[in-house]
Protein backbone atom coordinates (compact mmCIF):
# COMPACT_ATOMS: atom_id res chain seq x y z
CA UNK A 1 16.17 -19.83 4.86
CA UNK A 2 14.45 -17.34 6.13
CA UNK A 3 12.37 -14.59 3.88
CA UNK A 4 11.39 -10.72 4.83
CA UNK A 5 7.90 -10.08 4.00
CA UNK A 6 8.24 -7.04 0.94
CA UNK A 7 4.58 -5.72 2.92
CA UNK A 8 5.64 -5.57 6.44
CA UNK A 9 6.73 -2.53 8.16
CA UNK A 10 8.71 -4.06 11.08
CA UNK A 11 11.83 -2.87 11.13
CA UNK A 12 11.56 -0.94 8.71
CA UNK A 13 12.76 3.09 9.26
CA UNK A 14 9.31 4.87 9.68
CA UNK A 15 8.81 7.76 6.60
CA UNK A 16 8.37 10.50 9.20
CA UNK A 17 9.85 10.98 12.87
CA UNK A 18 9.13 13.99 14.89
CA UNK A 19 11.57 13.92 18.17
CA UNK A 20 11.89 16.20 20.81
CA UNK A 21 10.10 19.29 18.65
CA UNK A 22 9.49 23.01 19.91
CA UNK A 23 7.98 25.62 17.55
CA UNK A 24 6.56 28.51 17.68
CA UNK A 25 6.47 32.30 15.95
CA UNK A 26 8.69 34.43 17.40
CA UNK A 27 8.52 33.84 21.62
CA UNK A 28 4.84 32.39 21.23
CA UNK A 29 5.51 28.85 21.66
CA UNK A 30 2.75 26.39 19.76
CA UNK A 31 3.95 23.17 20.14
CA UNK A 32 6.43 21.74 22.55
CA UNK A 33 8.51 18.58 22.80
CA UNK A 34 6.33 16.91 20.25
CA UNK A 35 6.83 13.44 19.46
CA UNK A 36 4.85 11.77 16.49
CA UNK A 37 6.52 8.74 14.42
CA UNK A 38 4.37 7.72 10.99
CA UNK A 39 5.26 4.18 9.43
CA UNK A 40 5.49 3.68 5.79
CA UNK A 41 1.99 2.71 4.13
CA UNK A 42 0.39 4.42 7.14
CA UNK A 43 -2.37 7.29 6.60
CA UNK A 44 -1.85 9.00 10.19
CA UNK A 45 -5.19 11.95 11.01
CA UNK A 46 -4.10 15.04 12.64
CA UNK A 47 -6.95 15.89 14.87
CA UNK A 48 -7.67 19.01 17.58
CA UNK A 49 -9.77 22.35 17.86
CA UNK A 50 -8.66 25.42 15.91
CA UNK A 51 -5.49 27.25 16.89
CA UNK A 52 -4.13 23.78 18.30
CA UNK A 53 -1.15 23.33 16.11
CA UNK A 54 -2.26 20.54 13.47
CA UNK A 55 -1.25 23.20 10.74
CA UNK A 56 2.29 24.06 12.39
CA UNK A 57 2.94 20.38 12.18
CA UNK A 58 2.15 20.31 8.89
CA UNK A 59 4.36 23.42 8.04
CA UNK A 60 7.26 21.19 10.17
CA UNK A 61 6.89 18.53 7.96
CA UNK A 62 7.20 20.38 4.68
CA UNK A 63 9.87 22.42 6.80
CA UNK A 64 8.44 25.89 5.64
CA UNK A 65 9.15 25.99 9.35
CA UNK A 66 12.20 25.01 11.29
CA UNK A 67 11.92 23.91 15.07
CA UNK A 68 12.97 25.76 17.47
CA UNK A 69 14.71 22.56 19.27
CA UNK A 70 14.72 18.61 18.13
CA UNK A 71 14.02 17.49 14.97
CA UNK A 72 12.32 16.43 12.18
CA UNK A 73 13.15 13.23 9.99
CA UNK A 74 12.20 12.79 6.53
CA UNK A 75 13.21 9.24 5.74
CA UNK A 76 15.79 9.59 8.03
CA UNK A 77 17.32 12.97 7.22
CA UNK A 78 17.04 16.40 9.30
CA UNK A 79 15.42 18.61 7.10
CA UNK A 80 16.35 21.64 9.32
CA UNK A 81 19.79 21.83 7.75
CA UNK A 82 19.02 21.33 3.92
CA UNK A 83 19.97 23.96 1.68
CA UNK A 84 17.23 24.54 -0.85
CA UNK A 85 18.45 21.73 -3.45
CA UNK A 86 18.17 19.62 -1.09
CA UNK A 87 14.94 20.42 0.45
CA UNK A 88 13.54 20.44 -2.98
CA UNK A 89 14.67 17.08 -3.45
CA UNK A 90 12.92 15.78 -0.42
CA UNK A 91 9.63 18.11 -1.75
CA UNK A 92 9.57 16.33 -4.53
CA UNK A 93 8.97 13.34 -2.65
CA UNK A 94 5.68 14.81 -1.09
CA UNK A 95 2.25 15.51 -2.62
CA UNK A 96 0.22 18.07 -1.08
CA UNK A 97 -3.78 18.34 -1.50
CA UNK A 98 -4.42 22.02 -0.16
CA UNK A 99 -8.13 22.96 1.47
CA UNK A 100 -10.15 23.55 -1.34
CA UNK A 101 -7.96 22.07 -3.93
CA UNK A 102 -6.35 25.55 -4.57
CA UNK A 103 -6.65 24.27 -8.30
CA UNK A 104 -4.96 27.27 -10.94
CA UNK A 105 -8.45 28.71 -12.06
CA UNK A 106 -6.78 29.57 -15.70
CA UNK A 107 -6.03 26.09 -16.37
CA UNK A 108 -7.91 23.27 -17.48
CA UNK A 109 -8.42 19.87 -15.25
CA UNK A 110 -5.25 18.43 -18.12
CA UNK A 111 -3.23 21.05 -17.64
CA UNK A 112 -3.78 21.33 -13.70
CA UNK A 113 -2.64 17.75 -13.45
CA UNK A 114 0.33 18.17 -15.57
CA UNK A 115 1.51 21.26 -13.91
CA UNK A 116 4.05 19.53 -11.47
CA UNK A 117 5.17 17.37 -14.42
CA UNK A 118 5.85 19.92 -16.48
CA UNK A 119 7.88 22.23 -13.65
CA UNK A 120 9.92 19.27 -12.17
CA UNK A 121 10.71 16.90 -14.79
CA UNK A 122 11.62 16.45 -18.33
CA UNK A 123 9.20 13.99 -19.73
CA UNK A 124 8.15 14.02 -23.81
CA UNK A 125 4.72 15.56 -23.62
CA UNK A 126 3.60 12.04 -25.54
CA UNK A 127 4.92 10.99 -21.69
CA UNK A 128 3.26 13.59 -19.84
CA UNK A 129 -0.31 12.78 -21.16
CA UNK A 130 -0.34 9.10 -20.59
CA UNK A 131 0.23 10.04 -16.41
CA UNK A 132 -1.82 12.50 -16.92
CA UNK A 133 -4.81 10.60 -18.01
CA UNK A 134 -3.66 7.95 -15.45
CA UNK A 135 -3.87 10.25 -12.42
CA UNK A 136 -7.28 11.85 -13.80
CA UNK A 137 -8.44 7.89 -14.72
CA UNK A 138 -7.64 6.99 -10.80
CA UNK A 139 -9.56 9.63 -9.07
CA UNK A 140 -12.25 8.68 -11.77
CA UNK A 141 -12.15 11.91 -13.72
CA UNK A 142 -10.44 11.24 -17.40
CA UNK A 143 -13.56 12.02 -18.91
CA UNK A 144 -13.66 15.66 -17.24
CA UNK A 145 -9.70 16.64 -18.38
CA UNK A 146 -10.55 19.55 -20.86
CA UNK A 147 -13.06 21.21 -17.95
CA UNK A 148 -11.91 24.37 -16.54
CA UNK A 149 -11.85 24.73 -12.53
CA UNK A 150 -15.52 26.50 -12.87
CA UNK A 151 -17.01 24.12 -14.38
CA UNK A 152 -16.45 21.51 -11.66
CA UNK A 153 -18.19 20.87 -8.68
CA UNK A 154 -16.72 21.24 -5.34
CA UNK A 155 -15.80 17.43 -5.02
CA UNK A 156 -14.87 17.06 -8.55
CA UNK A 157 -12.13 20.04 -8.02
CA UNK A 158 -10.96 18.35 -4.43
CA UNK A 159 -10.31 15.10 -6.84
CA UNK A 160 -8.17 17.05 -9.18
CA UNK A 161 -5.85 18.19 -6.95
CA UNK A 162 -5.97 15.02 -5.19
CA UNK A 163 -4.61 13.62 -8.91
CA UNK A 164 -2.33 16.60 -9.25
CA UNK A 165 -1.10 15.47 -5.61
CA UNK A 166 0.05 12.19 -6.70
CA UNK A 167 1.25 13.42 -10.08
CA UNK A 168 5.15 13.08 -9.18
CA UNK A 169 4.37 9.27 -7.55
CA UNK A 170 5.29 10.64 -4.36
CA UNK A 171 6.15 8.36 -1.09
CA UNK A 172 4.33 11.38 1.51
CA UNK A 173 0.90 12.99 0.91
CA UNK A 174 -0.21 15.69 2.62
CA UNK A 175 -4.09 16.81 3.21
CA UNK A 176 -5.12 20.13 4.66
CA UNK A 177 -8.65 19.45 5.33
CA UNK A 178 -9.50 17.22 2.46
CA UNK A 179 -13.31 17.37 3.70
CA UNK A 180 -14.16 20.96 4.22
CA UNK A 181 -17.11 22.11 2.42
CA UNK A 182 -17.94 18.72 0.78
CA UNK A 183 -21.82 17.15 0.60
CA UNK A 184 -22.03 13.91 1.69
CA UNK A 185 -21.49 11.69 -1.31
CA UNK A 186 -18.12 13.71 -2.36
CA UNK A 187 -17.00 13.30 1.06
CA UNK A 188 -17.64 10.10 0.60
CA UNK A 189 -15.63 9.37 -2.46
CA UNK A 190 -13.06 11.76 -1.16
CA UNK A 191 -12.41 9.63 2.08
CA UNK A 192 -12.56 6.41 -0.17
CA UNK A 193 -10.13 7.70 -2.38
CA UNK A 194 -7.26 8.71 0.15
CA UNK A 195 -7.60 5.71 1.85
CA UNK A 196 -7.85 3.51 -1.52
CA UNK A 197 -4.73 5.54 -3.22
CA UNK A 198 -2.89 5.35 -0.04
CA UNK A 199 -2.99 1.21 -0.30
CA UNK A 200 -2.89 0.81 -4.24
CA UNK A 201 0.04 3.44 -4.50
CA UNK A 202 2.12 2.47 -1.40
CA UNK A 203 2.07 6.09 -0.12
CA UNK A 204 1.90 7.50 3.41
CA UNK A 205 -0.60 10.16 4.18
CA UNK A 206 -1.26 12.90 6.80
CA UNK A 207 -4.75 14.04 6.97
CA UNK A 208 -5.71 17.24 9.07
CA UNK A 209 -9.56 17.14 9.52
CA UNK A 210 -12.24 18.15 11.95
CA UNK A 211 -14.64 15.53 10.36
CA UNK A 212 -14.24 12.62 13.02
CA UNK A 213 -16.88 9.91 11.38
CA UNK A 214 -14.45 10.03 7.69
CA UNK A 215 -11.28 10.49 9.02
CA UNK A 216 -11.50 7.48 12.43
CA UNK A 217 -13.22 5.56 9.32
CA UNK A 218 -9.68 5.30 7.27
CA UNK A 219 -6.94 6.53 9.66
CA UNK A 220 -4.57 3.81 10.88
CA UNK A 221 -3.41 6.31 13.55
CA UNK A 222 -4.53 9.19 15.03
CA UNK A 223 -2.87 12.28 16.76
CA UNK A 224 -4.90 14.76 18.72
CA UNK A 225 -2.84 18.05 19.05
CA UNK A 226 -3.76 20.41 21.81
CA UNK A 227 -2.35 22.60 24.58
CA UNK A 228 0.95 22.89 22.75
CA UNK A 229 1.68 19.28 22.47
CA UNK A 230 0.14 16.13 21.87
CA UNK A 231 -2.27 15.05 24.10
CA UNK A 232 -2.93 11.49 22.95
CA UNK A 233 -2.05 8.84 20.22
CA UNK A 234 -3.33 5.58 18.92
CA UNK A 235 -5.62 3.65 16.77
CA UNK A 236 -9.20 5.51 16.20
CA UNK A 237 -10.63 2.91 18.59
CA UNK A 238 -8.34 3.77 21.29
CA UNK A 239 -8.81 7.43 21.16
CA UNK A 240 -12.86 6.97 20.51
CA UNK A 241 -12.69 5.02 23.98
CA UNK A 242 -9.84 7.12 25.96
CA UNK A 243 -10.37 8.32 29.50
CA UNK A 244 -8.76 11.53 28.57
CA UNK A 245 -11.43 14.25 29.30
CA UNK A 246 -10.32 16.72 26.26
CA UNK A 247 -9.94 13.82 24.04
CA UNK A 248 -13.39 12.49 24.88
CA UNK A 249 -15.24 15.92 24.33
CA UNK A 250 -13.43 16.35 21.43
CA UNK A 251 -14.23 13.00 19.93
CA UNK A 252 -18.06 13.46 20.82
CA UNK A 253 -18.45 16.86 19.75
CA UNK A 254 -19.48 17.57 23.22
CA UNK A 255 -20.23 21.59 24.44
CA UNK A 256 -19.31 20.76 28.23
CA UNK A 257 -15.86 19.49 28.77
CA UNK A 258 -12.60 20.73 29.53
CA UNK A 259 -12.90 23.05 26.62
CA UNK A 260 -14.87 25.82 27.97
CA UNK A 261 -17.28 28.48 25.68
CA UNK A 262 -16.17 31.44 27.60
CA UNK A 263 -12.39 32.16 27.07
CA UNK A 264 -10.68 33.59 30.29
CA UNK A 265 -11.68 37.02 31.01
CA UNK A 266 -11.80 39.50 33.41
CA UNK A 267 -14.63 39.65 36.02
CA UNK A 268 -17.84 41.12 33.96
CA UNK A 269 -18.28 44.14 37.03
CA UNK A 270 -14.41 44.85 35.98
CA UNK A 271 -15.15 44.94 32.35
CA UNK A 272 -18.06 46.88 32.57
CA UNK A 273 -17.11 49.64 35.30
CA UNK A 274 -19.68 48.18 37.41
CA UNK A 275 -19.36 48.55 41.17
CA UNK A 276 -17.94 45.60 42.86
CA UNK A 277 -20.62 43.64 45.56
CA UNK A 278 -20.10 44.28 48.78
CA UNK A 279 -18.94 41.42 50.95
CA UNK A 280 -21.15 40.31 53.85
């Protein structure tokens, strides 16, 4: 007789399926035909310079924005077409750690935590404090519940969100830059954590970041999003060694590359009523 491994992923319908996307504001286009598929158990790094779409794809995924063509499957439903008890539903499903932690700065570390509790289900407070103390107890904070947001550091606030994130036991977490602004040893514990929650909690995670040494260091798979589309896919090794010139400045930090310090522009004599030379 032949038994299915509970831990495998093969054959098994991938969390999050982007086919065939197009998306944009208004007639300015950011991102088409996008394809990205993320496993269950994954934790997938959206990667690419500024203005390159990571953040639209996020906004696809919680659909605060529709495509424009193709879709976008959450467990295997369009979320284009929900009405909004539906797409509530499916947000319920999803965590999201915003940059910063965007923690409410009249509420204690508790009462932060227990804010999505509170709003979206109808658990006995008795109820509500044991998860509570369990979420703050995971991201190793349980002694710091009846601090206020200003009385945290930076790194302590970015692991309170990251417990009000999982509050609801969700099956997707999202991370707007999880590392911004972060010394070191926070960063750290922050990377640790997502990667470390992600396993112990069976959840998938999408991680925008710019910071390549934390995010290749607990990323199963990595997406690089430029020039309206994605440019390349695969493990972190794959993209640290790819032949792709963007990716490979990009990956480096490298000034000289395809990516250029002077945007296109006009001719400098143009711009500066200068008289044009005087050909031979």
């Amino acid at each position: 007789m032949a038994f299915t491994d509970p831990h495998s992923t093969k054959n098994v319908r991938p969390l999050i399926e982007v086919k065939d996307v197009t998306v944009g504001y208004g007639d300015r286009v950011i991102l088409k035909d996008v394809n990205v598929t993320l496993p269950r158990g994954k934790v997938m790094a959206l990667i690419g310079s500024s203005g390159g779409g990571k953040t639209t794809l996020l906004r696809l995924l919680t659909r605060q924005l529709r495509p424009q063509s193709g879709q976008v499957l959450f467990d295997g439903q369009d979320l284009a077409p929900m009405d909004q008890a539906q797409l509530y539903a499916q947000r319920r499903r999803m965590g999201m750690l915003f940059q910063f932690g965007a923690l409410f700065t009249d509420l204690s570390v508790f009462e932060n935590v227990a804010f999505p509790l509170r709003e979206h289900t109808r658990l006995s407070e008795p109820m509500i404090r044991d998860l509570v103390l369990m979420k703050l107890n995971a991201v190793g904070l349980r002694g710091s519940r009846d601090l206020m947001p200003n009385e945290v550091s930076g790194g302590m606030a970015r692991r309170v969100a990251l417990a009000r994130a999982i509050a609801l036991d969700p099956d997707l977490v999202l991370y707007d830059e999880p590392f911004a602004g972060l010394d070191p040893i926070s960063l750290g514990v922050t990377a640790r954590l997502i990667r470390d929650l992600n396993d112990a909690l069976g959840l998938t995670s999408v991680i925008v970041s710019h910071d390549i040494h934390e995010t290749f260091g607990i990323a199963d798979h990595v997406v690089m999003v430029a020039n309206g589309g994605v440019v390349a896919q695969g493990t972190p090794d794959e993209l640290r060694n790819s032949d792709n010139p963007l990716v490979h400045q990009f990956v480096n930090g490298e000034s000289d590359g395809p990516v250029r310090f002077h945007q296109p522009a006009s001719p400098v004599r143009e711009d500066f009523g200068l008289p044009q030379e005087e050909s031979a």
